[in-house]
Protein backbone atom coordinates (compact mmCIF):
# COMPACT_ATOMS: atom_id res chain seq x y z
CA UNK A 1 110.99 69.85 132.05
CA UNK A 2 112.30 70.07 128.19
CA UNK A 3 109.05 70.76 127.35
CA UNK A 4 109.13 73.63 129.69
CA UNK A 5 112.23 74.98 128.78
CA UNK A 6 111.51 74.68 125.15
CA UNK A 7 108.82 77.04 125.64
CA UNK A 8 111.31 79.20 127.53
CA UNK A 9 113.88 79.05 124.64
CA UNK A 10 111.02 80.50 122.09
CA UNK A 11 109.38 82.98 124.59
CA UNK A 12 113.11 84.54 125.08
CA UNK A 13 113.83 84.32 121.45
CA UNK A 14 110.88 86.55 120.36
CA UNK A 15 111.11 89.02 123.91
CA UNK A 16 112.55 91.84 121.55
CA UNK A 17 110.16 91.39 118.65
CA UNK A 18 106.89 91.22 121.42
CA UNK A 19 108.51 94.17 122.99
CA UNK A 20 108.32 96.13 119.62
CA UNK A 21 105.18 95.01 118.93
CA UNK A 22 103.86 95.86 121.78
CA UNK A 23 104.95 99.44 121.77
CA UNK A 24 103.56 99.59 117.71
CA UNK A 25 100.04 98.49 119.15
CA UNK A 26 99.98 100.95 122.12
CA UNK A 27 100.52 103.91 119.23
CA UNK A 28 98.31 102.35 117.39
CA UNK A 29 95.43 102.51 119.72
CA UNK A 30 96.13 106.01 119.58
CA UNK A 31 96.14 106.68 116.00
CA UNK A 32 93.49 103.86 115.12
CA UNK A 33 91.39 105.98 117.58
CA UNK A 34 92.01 108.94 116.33
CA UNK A 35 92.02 107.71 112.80
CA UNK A 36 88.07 106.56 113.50
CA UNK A 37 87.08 109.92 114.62
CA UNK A 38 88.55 111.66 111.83
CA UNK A 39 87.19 109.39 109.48
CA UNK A 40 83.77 109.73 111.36
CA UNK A 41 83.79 113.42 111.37
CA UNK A 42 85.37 114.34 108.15
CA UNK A 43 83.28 111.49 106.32
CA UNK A 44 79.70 112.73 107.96
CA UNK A 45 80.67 116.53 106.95
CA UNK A 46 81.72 115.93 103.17
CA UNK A 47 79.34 113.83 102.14
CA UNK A 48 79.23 110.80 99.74
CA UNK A 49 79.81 113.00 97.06
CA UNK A 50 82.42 115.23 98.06
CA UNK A 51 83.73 111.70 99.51
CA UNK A 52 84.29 110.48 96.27
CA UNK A 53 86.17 113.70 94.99
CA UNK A 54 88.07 113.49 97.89
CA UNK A 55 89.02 109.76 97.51
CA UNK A 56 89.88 110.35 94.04
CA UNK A 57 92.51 113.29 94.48
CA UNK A 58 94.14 111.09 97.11
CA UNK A 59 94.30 107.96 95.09
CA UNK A 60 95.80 110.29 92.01
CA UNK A 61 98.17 111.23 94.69
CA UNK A 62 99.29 107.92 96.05
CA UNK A 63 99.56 106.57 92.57
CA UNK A 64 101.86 109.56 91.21
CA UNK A 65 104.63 108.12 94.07
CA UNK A 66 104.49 105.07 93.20
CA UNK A 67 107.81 105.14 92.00
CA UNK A 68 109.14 106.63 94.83
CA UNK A 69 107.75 103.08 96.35
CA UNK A 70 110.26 101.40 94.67
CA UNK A 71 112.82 103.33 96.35
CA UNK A 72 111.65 102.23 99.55
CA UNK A 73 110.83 98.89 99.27
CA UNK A 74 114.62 98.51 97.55
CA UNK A 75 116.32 100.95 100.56
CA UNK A 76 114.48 98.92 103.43
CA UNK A 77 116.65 95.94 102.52
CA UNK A 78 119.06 97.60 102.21
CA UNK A 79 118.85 99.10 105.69
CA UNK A 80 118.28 95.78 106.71
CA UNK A 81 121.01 93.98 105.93
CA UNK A 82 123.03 96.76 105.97
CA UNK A 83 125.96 97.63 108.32
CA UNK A 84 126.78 101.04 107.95
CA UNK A 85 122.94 102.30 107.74
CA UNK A 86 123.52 106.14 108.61
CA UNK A 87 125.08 106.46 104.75
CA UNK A 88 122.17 104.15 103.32
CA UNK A 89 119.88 106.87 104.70
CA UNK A 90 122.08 110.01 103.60
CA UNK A 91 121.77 108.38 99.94
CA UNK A 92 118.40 107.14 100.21
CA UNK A 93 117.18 110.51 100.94
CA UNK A 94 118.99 112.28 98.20
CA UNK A 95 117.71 109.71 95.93
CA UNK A 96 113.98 110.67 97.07
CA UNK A 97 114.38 114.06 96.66
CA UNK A 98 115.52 113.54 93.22
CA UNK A 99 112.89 111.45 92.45
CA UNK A 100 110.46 113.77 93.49
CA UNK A 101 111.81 116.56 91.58
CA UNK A 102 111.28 114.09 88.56
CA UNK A 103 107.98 113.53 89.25
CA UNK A 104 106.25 116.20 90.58
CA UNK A 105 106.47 118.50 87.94
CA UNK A 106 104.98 115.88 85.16
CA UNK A 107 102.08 114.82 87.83
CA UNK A 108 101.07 118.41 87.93
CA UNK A 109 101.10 119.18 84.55
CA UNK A 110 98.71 115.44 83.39
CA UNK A 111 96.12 116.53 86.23
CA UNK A 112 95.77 120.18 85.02
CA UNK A 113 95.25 118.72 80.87
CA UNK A 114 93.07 115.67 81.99
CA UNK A 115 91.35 116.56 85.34
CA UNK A 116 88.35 119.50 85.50
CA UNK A 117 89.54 122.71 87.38
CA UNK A 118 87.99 121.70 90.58
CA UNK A 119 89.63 117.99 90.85
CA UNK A 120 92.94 119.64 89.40
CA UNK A 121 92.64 122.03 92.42
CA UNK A 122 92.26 119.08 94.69
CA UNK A 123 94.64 117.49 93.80
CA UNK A 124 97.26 120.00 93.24
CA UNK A 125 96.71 120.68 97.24
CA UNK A 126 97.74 116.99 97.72
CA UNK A 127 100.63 117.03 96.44
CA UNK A 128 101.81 120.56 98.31
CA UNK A 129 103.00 118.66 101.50
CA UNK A 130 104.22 116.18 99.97
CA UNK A 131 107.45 117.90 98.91
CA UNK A 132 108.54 117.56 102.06
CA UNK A 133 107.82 113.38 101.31
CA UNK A 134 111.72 112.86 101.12
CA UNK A 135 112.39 112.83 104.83
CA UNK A 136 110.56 109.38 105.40
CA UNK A 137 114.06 108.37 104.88
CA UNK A 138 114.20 108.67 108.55
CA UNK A 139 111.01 107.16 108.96
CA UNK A 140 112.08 103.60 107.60
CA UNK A 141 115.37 104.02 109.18
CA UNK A 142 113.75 104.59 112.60
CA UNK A 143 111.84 101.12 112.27
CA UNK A 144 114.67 99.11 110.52
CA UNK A 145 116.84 100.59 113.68
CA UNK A 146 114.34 98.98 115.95
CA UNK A 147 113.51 102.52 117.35
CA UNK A 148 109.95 101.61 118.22
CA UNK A 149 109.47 103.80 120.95
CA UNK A 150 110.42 107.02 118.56
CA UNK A 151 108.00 105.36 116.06
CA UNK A 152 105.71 104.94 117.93
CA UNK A 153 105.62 108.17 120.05
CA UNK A 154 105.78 110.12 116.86
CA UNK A 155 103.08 108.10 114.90
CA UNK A 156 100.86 109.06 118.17
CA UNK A 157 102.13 112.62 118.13
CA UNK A 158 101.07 112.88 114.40
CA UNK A 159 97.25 111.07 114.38
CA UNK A 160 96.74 113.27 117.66
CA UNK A 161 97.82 116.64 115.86
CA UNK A 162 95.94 115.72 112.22
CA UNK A 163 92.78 114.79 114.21
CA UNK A 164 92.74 117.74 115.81
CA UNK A 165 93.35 120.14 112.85
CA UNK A 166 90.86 118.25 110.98
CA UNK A 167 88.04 118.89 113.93
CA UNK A 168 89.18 122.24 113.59
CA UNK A 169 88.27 122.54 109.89
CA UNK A 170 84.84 120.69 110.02
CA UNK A 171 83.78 123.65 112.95
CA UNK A 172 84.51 126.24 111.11
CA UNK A 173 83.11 124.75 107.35
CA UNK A 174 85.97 124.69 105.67
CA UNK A 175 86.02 124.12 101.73
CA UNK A 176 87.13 120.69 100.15
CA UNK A 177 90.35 121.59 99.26
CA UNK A 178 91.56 122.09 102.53
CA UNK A 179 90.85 118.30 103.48
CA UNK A 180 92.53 117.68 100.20
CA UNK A 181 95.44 119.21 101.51
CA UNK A 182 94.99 117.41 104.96
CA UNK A 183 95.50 114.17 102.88
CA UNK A 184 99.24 115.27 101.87
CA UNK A 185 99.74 116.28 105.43
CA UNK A 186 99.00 113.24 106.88
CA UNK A 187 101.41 111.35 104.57
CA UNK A 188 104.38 113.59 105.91
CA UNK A 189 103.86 115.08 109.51
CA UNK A 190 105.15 111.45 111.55
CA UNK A 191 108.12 111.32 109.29
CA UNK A 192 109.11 115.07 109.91
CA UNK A 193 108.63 114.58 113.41
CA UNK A 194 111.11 111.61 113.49
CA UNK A 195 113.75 113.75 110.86
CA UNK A 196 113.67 116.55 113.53
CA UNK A 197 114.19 113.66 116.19
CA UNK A 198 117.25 112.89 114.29
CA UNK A 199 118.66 116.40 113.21
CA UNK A 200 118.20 117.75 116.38
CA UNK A 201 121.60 115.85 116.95
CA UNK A 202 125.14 117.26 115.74
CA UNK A 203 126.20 113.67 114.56
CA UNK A 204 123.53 114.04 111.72
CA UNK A 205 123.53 117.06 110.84
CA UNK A 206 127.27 116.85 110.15
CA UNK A 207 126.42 113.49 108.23
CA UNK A 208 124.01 115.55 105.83
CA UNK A 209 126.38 118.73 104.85
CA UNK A 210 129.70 116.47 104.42
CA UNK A 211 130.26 116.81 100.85
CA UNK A 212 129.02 113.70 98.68
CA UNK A 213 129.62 112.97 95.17
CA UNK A 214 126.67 113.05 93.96
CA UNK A 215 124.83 114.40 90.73
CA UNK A 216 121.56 114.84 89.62
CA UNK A 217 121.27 113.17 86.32
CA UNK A 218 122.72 109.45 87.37
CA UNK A 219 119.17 109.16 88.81
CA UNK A 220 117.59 108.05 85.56
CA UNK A 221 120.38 105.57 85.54
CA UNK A 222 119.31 104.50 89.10
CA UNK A 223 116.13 104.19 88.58
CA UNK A 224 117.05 102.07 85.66
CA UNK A 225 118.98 100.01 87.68
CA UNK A 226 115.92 99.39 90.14
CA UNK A 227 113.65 99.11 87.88
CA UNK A 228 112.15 95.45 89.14
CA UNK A 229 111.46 97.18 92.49
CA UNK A 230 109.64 100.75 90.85
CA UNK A 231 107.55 98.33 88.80
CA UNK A 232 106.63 95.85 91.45
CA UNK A 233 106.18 99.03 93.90
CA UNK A 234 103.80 100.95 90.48
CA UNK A 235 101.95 97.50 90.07
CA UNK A 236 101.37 97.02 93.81
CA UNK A 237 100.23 100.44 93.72
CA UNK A 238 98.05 100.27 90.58
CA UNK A 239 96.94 96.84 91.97
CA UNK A 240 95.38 99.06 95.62
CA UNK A 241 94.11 101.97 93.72
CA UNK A 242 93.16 101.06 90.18
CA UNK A 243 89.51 100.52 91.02
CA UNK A 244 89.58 104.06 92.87
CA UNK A 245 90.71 105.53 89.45
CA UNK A 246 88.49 104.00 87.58
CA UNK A 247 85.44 104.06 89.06
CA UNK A 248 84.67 108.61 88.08
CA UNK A 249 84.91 107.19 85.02
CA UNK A 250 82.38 104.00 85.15
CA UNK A 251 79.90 105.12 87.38
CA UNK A 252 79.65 108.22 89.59
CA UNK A 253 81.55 110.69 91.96
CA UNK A 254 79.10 109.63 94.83
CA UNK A 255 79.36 105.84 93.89
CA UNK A 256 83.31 106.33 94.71
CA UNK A 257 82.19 108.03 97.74
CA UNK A 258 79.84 104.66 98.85
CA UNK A 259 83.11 102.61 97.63
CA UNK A 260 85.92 104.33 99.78
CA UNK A 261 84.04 104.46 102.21
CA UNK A 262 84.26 100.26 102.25
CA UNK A 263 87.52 100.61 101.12
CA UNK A 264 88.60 102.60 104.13
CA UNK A 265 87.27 100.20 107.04
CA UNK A 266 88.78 97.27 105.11
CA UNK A 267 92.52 99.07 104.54
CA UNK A 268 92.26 99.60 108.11
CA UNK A 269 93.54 96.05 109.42
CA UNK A 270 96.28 96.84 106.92
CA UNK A 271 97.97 98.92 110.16
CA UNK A 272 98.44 95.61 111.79
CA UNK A 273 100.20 93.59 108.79
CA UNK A 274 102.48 96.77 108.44
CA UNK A 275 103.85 96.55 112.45
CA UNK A 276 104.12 93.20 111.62
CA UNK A 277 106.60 93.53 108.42
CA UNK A 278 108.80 96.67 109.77
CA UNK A 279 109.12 94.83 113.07
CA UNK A 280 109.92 91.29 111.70
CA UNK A 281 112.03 92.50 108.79
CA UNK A 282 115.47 92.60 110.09
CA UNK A 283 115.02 89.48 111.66
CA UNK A 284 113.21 87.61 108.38
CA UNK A 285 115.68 88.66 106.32
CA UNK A 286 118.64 86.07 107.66
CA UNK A 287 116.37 83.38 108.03
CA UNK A 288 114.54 83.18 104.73
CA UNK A 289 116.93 81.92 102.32
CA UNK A 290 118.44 79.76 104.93
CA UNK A 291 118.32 75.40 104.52
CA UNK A 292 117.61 75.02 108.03
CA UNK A 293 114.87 73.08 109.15
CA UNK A 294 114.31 75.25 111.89
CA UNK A 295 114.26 78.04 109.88
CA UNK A 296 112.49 76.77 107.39
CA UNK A 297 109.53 75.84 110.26
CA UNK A 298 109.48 79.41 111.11
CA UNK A 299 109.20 80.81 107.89
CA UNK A 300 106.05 78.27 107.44
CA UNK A 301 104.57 79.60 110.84
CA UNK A 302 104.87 83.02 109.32
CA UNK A 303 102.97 82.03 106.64
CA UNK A 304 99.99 80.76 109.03
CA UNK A 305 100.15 83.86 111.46
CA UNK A 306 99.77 86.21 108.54
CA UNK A 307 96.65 84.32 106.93
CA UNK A 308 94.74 83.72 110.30
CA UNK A 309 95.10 87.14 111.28
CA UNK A 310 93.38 88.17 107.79
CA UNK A 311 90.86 85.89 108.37
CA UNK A 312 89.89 86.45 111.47
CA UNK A 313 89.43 90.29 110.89
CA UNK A 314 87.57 89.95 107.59
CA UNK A 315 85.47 87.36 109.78
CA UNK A 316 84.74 90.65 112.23
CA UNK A 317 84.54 93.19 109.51
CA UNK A 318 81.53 90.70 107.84
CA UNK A 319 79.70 90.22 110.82
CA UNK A 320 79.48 93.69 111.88
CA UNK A 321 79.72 96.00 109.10
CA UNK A 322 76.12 97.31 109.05
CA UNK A 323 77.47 98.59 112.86
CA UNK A 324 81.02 99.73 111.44
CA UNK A 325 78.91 101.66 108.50
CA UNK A 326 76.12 103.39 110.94
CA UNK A 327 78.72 104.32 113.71
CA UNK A 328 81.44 105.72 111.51
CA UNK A 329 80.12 106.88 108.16
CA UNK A 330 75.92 107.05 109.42
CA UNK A 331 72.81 106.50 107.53
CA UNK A 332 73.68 108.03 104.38
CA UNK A 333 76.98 105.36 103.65
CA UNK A 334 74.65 102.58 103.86
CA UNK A 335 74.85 101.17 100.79
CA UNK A 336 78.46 100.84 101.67
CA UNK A 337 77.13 97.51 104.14
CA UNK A 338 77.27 95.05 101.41
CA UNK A 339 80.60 96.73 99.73
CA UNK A 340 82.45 95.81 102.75
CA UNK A 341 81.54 92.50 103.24
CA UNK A 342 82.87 91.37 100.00
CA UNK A 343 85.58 93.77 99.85
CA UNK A 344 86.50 92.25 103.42
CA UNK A 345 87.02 88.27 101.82
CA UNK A 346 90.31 90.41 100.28
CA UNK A 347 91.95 90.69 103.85
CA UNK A 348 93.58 87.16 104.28
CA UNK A 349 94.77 87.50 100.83
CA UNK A 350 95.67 90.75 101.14
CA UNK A 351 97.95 89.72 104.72
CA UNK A 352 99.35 87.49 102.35
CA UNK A 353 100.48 89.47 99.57
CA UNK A 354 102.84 91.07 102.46
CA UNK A 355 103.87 87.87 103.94
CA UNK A 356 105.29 87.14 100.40
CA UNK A 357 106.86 90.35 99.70
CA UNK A 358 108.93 89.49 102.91
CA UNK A 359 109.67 86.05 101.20
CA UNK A 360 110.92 86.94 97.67
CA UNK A 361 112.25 90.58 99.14
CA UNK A 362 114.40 88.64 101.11
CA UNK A 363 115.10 86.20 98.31
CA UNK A 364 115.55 88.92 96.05
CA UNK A 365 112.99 87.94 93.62
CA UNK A 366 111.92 91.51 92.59
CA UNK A 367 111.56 91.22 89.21
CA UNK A 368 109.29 88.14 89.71
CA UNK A 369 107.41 89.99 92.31
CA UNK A 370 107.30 92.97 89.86
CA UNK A 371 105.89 90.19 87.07
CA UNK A 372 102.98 88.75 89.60
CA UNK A 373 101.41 92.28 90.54
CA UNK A 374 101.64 94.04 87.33
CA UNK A 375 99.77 90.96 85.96
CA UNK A 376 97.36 91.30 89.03
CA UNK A 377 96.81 94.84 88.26
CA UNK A 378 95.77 94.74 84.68
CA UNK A 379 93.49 91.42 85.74
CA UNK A 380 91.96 94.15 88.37
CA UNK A 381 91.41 96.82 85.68
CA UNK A 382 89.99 94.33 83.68
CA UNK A 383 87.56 92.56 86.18
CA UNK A 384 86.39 96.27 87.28
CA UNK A 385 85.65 97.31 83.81
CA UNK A 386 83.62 94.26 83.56
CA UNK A 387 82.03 93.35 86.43
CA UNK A 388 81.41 96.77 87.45
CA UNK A 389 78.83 97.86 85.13
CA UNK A 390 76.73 94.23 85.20
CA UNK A 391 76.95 94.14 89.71
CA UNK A 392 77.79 97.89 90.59
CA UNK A 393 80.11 98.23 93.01
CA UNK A 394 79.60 94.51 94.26
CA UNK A 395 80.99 93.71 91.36
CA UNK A 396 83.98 96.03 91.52
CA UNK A 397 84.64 94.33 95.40
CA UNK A 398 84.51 91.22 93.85
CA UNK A 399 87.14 92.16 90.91
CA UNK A 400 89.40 92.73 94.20
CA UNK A 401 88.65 89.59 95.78
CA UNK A 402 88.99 87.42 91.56
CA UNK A 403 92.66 89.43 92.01
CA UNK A 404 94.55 89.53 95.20
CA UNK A 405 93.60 85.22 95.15
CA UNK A 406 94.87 85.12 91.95
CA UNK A 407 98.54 86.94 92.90
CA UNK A 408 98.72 84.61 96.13
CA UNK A 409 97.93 81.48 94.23
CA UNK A 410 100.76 82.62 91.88
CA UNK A 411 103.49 83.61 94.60
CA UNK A 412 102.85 80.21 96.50
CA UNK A 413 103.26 78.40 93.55
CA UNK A 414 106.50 80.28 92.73
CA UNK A 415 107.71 80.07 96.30
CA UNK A 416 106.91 76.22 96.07
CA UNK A 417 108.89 75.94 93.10
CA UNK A 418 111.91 78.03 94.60
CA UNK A 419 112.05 75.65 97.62
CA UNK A 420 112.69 72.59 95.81
C-alpha cells in the first residue's frame, strides 16, 4: 500500500505539469507537421543553393537579436518568480522596443557595407517583420502564466497560417526574397496572435496607456546592468549560428545549403526541450537552490530526463537520416545524410546545455553561464575554421559536437563545485 500511494503522491504532484505538456505536444503535432511540409516544399523549390542564401540571411537575422535574448532570458525569471507579473510585462516590452530601436538601425546599415546587394536585400526583408518582435512580451508571459491552452492554440494557429502562405508562394514562383521575408514572419505571427489575445481585454489595454516613467536613454544603462545575461544570450547565440556565418565564407553558398539542411532536422527535437523548460520553469525555479534532499533528487532526475531524451532522438535521427533526407529535402540534399548523423551526436548535449541554463538561471549564475558559452563559441569558430577545410562539412558537424561536450563538461563541473 505505501508503495502505492507513493506513486499516487508523485502522479498528483506532476498532474498540472503533464497537463501542460500535454496540451504543448498536441500543438506541436500541428506545427511539427506543418513545419515538415514547409520545410519539404520550400526546401525542394529553392534549391541547395538558394538554400544556403536563405539560411544565411536568417542566421544574420537571429544573430542581430541576440541581445534582445538577453532580455528574455533575464525577464522570464523575472516573470517567474515574480508576483505582480502584468507590470514585469508592461516594462519588459518597453524595454524590447527600445532595444530594437537600438539595434535595428546599426544591423541594417553593417549588412548593406559588408553583404552583396542581393544578400543585403535578403536580409533587409528579414528583419521587416521583425519590428513588430517586441510583443513576444506576451508570448513568455503566456507560458510563465501557465496559459498553455492560448499557447498552444496560437502556436497551431500560426504554423497552420505560415504553411499555408508559404504553399501559396512556391505555386505561384515567387522570388527569394519573399521566403526571406517569410523567415521574419514566422518569428512574430504566434506572439501577435497571443498580444491581440491579451489586448482584446480593457484590463490591458488600460495597463499599457497608464502613464509610466520611463525614458529612452536609461536603456544603455539597463543593458549595462544585464549585461551577464546579453552576453550569455550573444554567446549562446554565436555558439548556434557561428558555423552558419561562417561557412559563405569557407566554402560555398550551396555547401551552406547541404549544411542547413542537417542543421534543420537536428534543431528540430529542440521543440521538445523548449516545452520542457517554459513548462517546468516556474516550478524549477523554487526547488533548485533549495538543501532538500528531496529536492535535490528531483533536480538530479531532471538532469537524466533531459539527457535520455537527447539521446534517444539523436539515436533515431542516426538510424534514419538517409529516410529523413530523401522524404523531406529529396535526392539533391543527399550529401546532407552523413552531416546529420554527426551533427545529431550534438542533441544530448545540446538537451543539456538547457537543463543547465535552468540550473544556474535559477541560481543566478549568469555571468558564469555568460563565461562558459562565450568560451564555447570562440572554441566553435575556431574548430570550424579548422576542421572545416581538412573534413568539409563533416568536419564543421564535428566542431559542433568538440563544443557543446566541452560547455556541458564545464557547467557540470561548475554545478558540482556549487553543490558542495
Amino acid at each position: 500500500m505505501k508503495f502505492i500511494d507513493k506513486w499516487k503522491l508523485i502522479l498528483n504532484s506532476y498532474s498540472s505539469v503533464m497537463k501542460e505538456i500535454s496540451m504543448y505536444g498536441s500543438s506541436q503535432v500541428i506545427i511539427q507537421g506543418s513545419s515538415f511540409l514547409a520545410i519539404t516544399m520550400v526546401s525542394r523549390y529553392l534549391g541547395p543553393t538558394n538554400l544556403g542564401l536563405y539560411s544565411f540571411a536568417q542566421s544574420y537575422m537571429s544573430t542581430s537579436l541576440v541581445i534582445i535574448g538577453g532580455f528574455d532570458f533575464f525577464y522570464s525569471w523575472q516573470l517567474a518568480k515574480s508576483t505582480d507579473r502584468h507590470n514585469v510585462v508592461k516594462n519588459y516590452l518597453l524595454q524590447k522596443l527600445s532595444v530594437m530601436t537600438i539595434i535595428l538601425l546599426p544591423a541594417i546599415i553593417f549588412a548593406y557595407i559588408s553583404f552583396p546587394k542581393d544578400v543585403f536585400y535578403l536580409s533587409l526583408a528579414t528583419f521587416i517583420p521583425i519590428i513588430f518582435y517586441p510583443f513576444t512580451a506576451f508570448w513568455t508571459y503566456a507560458q510563465i502564466d501557465k496559459r498553455a491552452k492560448l499557447v498552444s492554440v496560437a502556436g497551431s494557429t500560426a504554423a497552420i497560417t505560415s504553411l499555408i502562405i508559404k504553399a501559396v508562394l512556391v505555386y505561384i514562383h515567387a522570388p527569394l526574397i519573399a521566403f526571406a521575408f517569410m523567415a521574419g514572419f514566422d518569428l512574430i505571427i504566434g506572439s501577435l496572435l497571443v498580444a491581440i489575445v491579451f489586448l482584446s481585454t480593457k484590463y490591458w489595454r488600460s495597463l499599457l496607456t497608464t502613464p509610466y516613467d520611463y525614458k529612452f536613454k536609461e536603456v544603455f544603462s539597463y543593458i549595462y546592468s544585464l549585461k551577464y545575461s546579453v552576453i550569455f544570450s550573444i554567446s549562446f547565440q554565436m555558439l548556434l549560428r557561428i558555423d552558419q556565418l561562417l561557412l559563405p565564407k569557407l566554402t560555398s553558398a550551396y555547401a551552406l545549403g547541404i549544411y542547413s539542411a542537417a542543421v534543420k532536422i537536428s534543431e528540430v527535437p529542440n521543440v521538445l526541450v523548449g516545452v520542457m523548460y517554459v513548462t517546468l520553469l516556474s516550478r524549477v525555479a523554487p526547488i533548485i537552490a533549495s538543501d532538500k534532499h528531496e529536492d535535490k533528487k528531483r533536480v538530479k532526475q531532471l538532469f537524466w530526463l533531459y539527457f535520455l531524451l537527447g539521446l534517444l532522438v539523436a539515436l533515431f535521427i542516426i538510424v534514419f537520416a538517409k529516410y529523413a533526407v530523401a522524404i523531406i529535402y529529396g535526392q539533391q540534399y543527399l550529401e546532407s545524410i552523413p552531416v546529420l548523423q554527426v551533427y545529431a551526436i550534438c542533441i544530448p548535449f545540446m538537451f543539456l546545455c538547457v537543463y543547465y541554463n535552468s540550473i544556474f538561471g535559477a541560481l543566478d549564475r549568469k555571468k558564469l553561464m555568460a563565461g562558459v558559452y562565450l568560451v564555447a563559441a570562440i572554441l566553435n569558430a575556431f574548430f570550424v575554421i579548422i576542421l572545416t577545410p581538412k573534413f568539409g562539412l563533416i568536419g564543421t558537424a564535428l566542431a559542433n559536437v568538440f563544443t557543446y561536450s566541452a560547455a556541458v563538461t564545464a557547467f557540470a563541473i561548475a554545478h558540482r563545485y556549487l553543490s558542495k
